[in-house]
C-alpha atoms as a PDB file:
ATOM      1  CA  UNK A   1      -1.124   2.390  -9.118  1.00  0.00           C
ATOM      2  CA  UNK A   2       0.764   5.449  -8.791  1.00  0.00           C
ATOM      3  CA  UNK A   3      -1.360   6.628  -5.430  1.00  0.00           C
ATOM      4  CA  UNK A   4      -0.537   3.162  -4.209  1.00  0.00           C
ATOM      5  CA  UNK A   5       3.248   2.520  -4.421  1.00  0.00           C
ATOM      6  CA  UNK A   6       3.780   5.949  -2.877  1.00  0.00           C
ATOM      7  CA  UNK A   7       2.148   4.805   0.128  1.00  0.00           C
ATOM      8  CA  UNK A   8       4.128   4.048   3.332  1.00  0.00           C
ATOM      9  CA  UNK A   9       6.245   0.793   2.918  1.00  0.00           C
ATOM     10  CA  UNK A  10       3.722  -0.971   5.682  1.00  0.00           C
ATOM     11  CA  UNK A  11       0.485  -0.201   3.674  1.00  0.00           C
ATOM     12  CA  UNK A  12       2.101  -0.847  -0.100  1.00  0.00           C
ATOM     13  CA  UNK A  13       1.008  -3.917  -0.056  1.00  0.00           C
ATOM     14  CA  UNK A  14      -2.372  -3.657   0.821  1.00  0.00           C
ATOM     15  CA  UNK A  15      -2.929  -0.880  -1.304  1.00  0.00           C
ATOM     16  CA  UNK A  16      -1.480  -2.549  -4.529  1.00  0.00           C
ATOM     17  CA  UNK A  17      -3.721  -5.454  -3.472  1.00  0.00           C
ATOM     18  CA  UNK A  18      -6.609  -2.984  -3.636  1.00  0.00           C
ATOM     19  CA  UNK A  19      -5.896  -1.843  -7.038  1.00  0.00           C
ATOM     20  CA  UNK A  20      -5.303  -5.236  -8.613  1.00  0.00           C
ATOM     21  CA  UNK A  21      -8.770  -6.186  -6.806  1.00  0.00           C
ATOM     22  CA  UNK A  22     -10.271  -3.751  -8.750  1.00  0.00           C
ATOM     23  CA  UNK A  23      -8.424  -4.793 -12.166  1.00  0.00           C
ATOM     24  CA  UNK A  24      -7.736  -8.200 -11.755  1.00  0.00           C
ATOM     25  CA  UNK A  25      -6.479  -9.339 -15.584  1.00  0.00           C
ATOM     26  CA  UNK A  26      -4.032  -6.453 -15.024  1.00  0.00           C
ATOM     27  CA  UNK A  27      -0.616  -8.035 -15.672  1.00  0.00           C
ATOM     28  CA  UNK A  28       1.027  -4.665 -14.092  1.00  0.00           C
ATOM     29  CA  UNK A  29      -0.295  -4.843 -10.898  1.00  0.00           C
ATOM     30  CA  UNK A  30       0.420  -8.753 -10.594  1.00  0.00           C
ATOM     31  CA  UNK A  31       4.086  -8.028 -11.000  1.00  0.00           C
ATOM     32  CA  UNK A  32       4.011  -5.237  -8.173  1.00  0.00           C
ATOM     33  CA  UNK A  33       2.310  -7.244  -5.758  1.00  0.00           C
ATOM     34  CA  UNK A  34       5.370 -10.051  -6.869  1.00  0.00           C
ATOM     35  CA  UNK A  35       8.145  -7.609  -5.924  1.00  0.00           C
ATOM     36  CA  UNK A  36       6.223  -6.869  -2.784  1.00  0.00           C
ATOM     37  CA  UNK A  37       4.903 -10.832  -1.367  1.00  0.00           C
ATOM     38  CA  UNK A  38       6.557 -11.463   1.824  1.00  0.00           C
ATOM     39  CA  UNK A  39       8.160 -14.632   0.207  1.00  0.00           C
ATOM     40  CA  UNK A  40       9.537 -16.448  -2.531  1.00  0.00           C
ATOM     41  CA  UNK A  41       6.419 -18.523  -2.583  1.00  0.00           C
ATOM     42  CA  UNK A  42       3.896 -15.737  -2.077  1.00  0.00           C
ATOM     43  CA  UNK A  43       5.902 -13.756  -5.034  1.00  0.00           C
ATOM     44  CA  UNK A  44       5.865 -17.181  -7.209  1.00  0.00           C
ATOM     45  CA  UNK A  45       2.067 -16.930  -7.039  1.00  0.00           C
ATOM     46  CA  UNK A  46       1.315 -13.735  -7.828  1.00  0.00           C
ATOM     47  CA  UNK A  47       4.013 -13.724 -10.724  1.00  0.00           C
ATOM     48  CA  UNK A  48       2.088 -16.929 -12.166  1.00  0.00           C
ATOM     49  CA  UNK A  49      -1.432 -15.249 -12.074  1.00  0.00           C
ATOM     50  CA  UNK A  50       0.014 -11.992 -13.830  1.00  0.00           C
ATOM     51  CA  UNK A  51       1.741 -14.556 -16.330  1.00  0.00           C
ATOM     52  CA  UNK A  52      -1.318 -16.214 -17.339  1.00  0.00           C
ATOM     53  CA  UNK A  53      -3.359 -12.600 -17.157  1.00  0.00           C
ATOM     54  CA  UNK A  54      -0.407 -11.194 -19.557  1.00  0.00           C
ATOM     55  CA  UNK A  55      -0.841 -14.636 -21.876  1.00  0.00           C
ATOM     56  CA  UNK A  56      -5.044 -13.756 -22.047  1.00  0.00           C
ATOM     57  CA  UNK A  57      -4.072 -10.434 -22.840  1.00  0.00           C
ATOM     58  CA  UNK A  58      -1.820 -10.911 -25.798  1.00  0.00           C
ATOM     59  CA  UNK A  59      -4.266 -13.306 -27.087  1.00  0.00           C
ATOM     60  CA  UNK A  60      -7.214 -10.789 -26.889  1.00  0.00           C
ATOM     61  CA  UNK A  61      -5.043  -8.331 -28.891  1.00  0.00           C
ATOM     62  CA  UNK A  62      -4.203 -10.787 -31.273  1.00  0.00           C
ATOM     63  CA  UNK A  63      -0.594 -12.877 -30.480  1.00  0.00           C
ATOM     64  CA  UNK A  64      -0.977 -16.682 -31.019  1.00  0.00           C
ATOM     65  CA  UNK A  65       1.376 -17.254 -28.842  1.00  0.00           C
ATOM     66  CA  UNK A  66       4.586 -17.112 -31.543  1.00  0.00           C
ATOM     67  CA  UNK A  67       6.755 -13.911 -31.923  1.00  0.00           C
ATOM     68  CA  UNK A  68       7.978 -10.950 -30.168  1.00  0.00           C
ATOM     69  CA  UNK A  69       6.834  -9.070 -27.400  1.00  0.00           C
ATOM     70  CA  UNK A  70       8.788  -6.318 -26.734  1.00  0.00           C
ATOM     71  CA  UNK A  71       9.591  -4.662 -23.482  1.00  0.00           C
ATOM     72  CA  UNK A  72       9.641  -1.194 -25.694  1.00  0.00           C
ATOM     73  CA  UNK A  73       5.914  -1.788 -26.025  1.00  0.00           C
ATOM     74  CA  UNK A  74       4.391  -0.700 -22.449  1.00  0.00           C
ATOM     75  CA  UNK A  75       1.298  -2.965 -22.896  1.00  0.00           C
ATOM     76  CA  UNK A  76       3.963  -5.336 -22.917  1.00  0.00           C
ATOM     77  CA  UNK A  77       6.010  -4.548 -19.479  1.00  0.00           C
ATOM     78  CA  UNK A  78       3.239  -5.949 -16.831  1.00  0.00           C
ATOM     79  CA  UNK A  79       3.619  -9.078 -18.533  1.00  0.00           C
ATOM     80  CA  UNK A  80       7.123  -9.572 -18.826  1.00  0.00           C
ATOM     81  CA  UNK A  81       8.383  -8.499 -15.445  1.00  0.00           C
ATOM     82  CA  UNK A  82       5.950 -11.266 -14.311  1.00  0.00           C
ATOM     83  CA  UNK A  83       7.582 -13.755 -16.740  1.00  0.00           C
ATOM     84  CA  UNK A  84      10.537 -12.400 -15.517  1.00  0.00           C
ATOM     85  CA  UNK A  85       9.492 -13.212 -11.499  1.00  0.00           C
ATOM     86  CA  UNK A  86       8.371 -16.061 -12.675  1.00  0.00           C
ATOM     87  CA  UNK A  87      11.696 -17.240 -13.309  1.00  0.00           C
ATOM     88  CA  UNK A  88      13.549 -15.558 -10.352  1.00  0.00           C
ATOM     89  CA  UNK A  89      10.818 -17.244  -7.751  1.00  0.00           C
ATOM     90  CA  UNK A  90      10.772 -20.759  -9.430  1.00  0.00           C
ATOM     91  CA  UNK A  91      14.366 -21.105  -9.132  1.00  0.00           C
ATOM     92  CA  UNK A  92      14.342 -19.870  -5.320  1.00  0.00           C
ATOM     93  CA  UNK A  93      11.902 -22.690  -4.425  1.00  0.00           C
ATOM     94  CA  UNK A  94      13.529 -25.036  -6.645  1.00  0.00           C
ATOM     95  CA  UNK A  95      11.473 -25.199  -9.388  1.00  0.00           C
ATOM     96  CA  UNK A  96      14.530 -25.098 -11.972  1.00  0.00           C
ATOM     97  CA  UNK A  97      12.799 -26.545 -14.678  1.00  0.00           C
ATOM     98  CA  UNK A  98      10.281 -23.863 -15.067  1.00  0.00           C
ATOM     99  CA  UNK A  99      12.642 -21.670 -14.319  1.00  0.00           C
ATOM    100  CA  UNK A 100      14.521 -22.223 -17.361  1.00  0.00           C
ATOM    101  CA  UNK A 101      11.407 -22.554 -18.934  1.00  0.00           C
ATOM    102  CA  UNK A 102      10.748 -18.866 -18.447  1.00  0.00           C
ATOM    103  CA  UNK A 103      14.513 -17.632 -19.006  1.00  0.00           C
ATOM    104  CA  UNK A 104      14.323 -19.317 -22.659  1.00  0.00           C
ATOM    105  CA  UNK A 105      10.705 -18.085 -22.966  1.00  0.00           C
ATOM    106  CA  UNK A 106      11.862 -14.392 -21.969  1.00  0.00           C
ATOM    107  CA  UNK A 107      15.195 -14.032 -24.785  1.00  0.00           C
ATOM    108  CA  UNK A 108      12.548 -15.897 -27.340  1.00  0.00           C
ATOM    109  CA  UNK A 109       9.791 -12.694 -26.765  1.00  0.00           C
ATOM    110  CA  UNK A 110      12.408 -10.334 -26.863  1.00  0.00           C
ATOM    111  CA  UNK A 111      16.113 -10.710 -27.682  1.00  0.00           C
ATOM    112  CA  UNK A 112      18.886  -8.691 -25.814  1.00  0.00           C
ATOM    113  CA  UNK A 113      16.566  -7.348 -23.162  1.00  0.00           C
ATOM    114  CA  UNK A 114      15.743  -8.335 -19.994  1.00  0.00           C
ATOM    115  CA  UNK A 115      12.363  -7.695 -18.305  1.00  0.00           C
ATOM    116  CA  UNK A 116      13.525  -4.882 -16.543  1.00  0.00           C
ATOM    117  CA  UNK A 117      13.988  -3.100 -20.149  1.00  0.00           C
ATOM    118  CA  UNK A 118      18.105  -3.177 -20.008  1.00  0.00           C
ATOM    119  CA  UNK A 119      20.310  -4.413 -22.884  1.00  0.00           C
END
Protein backbone atom coordinates (compact mmCIF):
# COMPACT_ATOMS: atom_id res chain seq x y z
CA UNK A 1 0.00 0.00 0.00
CA UNK A 2 2.94 1.92 0.83
CA UNK A 3 4.31 1.88 -3.08
CA UNK A 4 0.82 3.06 -3.87
CA UNK A 5 -0.06 6.17 -1.78
CA UNK A 6 3.36 7.57 -2.67
CA UNK A 7 2.37 7.67 -6.14
CA UNK A 8 1.55 10.98 -7.90
CA UNK A 9 -1.84 12.43 -6.62
CA UNK A 10 -3.40 11.61 -10.36
CA UNK A 11 -2.46 7.84 -10.26
CA UNK A 12 -3.27 7.26 -6.23
CA UNK A 13 -6.27 6.21 -6.97
CA UNK A 14 -5.78 3.78 -9.44
CA UNK A 15 -3.02 2.33 -7.78
CA UNK A 16 -4.83 1.84 -4.35
CA UNK A 17 -7.57 0.33 -6.54
CA UNK A 18 -4.93 -2.12 -7.76
CA UNK A 19 -3.89 -3.20 -4.43
CA UNK A 20 -7.34 -3.66 -2.93
CA UNK A 21 -8.04 -5.74 -6.30
CA UNK A 22 -5.55 -7.92 -5.29
CA UNK A 23 -6.77 -8.14 -1.47
CA UNK A 24 -10.20 -7.49 -1.63
CA UNK A 25 -11.48 -8.43 2.25
CA UNK A 26 -8.75 -5.92 3.16
CA UNK A 27 -10.55 -3.40 5.39
CA UNK A 28 -7.26 -1.03 5.04
CA UNK A 29 -7.30 -0.53 1.61
CA UNK A 30 -11.24 0.07 1.53
CA UNK A 31 -10.75 3.03 3.80
CA UNK A 32 -7.91 4.55 1.46
CA UNK A 33 -9.77 4.24 -1.57
CA UNK A 34 -12.78 6.17 0.82
CA UNK A 35 -10.50 9.14 1.54
CA UNK A 36 -9.59 9.14 -2.10
CA UNK A 37 -13.43 8.56 -4.18
CA UNK A 38 -14.11 11.59 -6.09
CA UNK A 39 -17.40 11.99 -4.03
CA UNK A 40 -19.35 11.68 -1.07
CA UNK A 41 -21.22 8.89 -2.72
CA UNK A 42 -18.28 7.12 -4.31
CA UNK A 43 -16.48 7.40 -0.66
CA UNK A 44 -19.93 6.10 1.03
CA UNK A 45 -19.44 2.95 -1.05
CA UNK A 46 -16.22 2.04 -0.61
CA UNK A 47 -16.43 2.86 3.25
CA UNK A 48 -19.53 0.33 3.35
CA UNK A 49 -17.64 -2.57 1.55
CA UNK A 50 -14.51 -2.09 3.95
CA UNK A 51 -17.22 -2.01 6.86
CA UNK A 52 -18.70 -5.22 6.08
CA UNK A 53 -14.96 -6.71 5.04
CA UNK A 54 -13.78 -5.36 8.68
CA UNK A 55 -17.23 -7.08 10.28
CA UNK A 56 -16.09 -10.72 8.32
CA UNK A 57 -12.85 -10.15 9.65
CA UNK A 58 -13.52 -9.77 13.32
CA UNK A 59 -15.78 -12.63 13.06
CA UNK A 60 -13.08 -14.94 11.50
CA UNK A 61 -10.80 -14.00 14.44
CA UNK A 62 -13.34 -14.62 16.80
CA UNK A 63 -15.64 -11.21 17.87
CA UNK A 64 -19.42 -11.99 17.96
CA UNK A 65 -20.10 -8.88 17.27
CA UNK A 66 -20.21 -7.51 21.24
CA UNK A 67 -17.16 -5.71 22.83
CA UNK A 68 -14.24 -3.63 22.09
CA UNK A 69 -12.25 -3.10 19.22
CA UNK A 70 -9.61 -0.96 19.78
CA UNK A 71 -7.95 1.47 17.48
CA UNK A 72 -4.54 0.53 19.56
CA UNK A 73 -4.90 -2.86 17.91
CA UNK A 74 -3.66 -2.27 14.11
CA UNK A 75 -5.73 -5.25 12.80
CA UNK A 76 -8.27 -3.09 14.08
CA UNK A 77 -7.55 0.47 12.21
CA UNK A 78 -8.73 -0.60 8.46
CA UNK A 79 -11.90 -1.29 9.97
CA UNK A 80 -12.62 1.54 11.99
CA UNK A 81 -11.57 4.40 9.79
CA UNK A 82 -14.16 2.78 7.44
CA UNK A 83 -16.79 2.82 10.24
CA UNK A 84 -15.60 6.04 10.77
CA UNK A 85 -16.27 7.17 6.75
CA UNK A 86 -19.07 5.48 7.05
CA UNK A 87 -20.46 7.95 9.24
CA UNK A 88 -18.84 11.14 7.74
CA UNK A 89 -20.31 10.06 4.03
CA UNK A 90 -23.85 9.00 5.28
CA UNK A 91 -24.41 12.22 6.85
CA UNK A 92 -23.11 14.21 3.63
CA UNK A 93 -25.76 12.46 1.48
CA UNK A 94 -28.24 12.60 4.10
CA UNK A 95 -28.32 9.43 5.39
CA UNK A 96 -28.45 10.72 9.18
CA UNK A 97 -29.84 7.78 10.55
CA UNK A 98 -27.01 5.54 9.72
CA UNK A 99 -24.96 8.05 10.39
CA UNK A 100 -25.68 8.07 13.93
CA UNK A 101 -25.84 4.57 13.67
CA UNK A 102 -22.11 4.42 13.09
CA UNK A 103 -21.13 7.42 15.55
CA UNK A 104 -22.86 5.30 18.51
CA UNK A 105 -21.41 2.10 16.98
CA UNK A 106 -17.78 3.77 16.89
CA UNK A 107 -17.68 5.19 21.03
CA UNK A 108 -19.42 1.52 21.77
CA UNK A 109 -16.04 -0.40 20.02
CA UNK A 110 -13.85 1.90 21.55
CA UNK A 111 -14.47 4.63 24.14
CA UNK A 112 -12.59 8.05 24.05
CA UNK A 113 -11.06 7.49 20.65
CA UNK A 114 -11.94 8.37 17.47
CA UNK A 115 -11.06 6.38 14.32
CA UNK A 116 -8.30 8.40 13.53
CA UNK A 117 -6.61 7.02 16.95
CA UNK A 118 -6.94 10.62 18.93
CA UNK A 119 -8.36 10.97 22.47
Amino acid sequence: MGAALARPASQRREAVASVVRAHPDWSEGWAELGTLAPDDLDAYAYFRVGYHRGLDALRKAGWRGSGYVRWSVPENRGFLRCLAGLERAARSIGETDEAERCAVFLRQLDPGRTADGAR
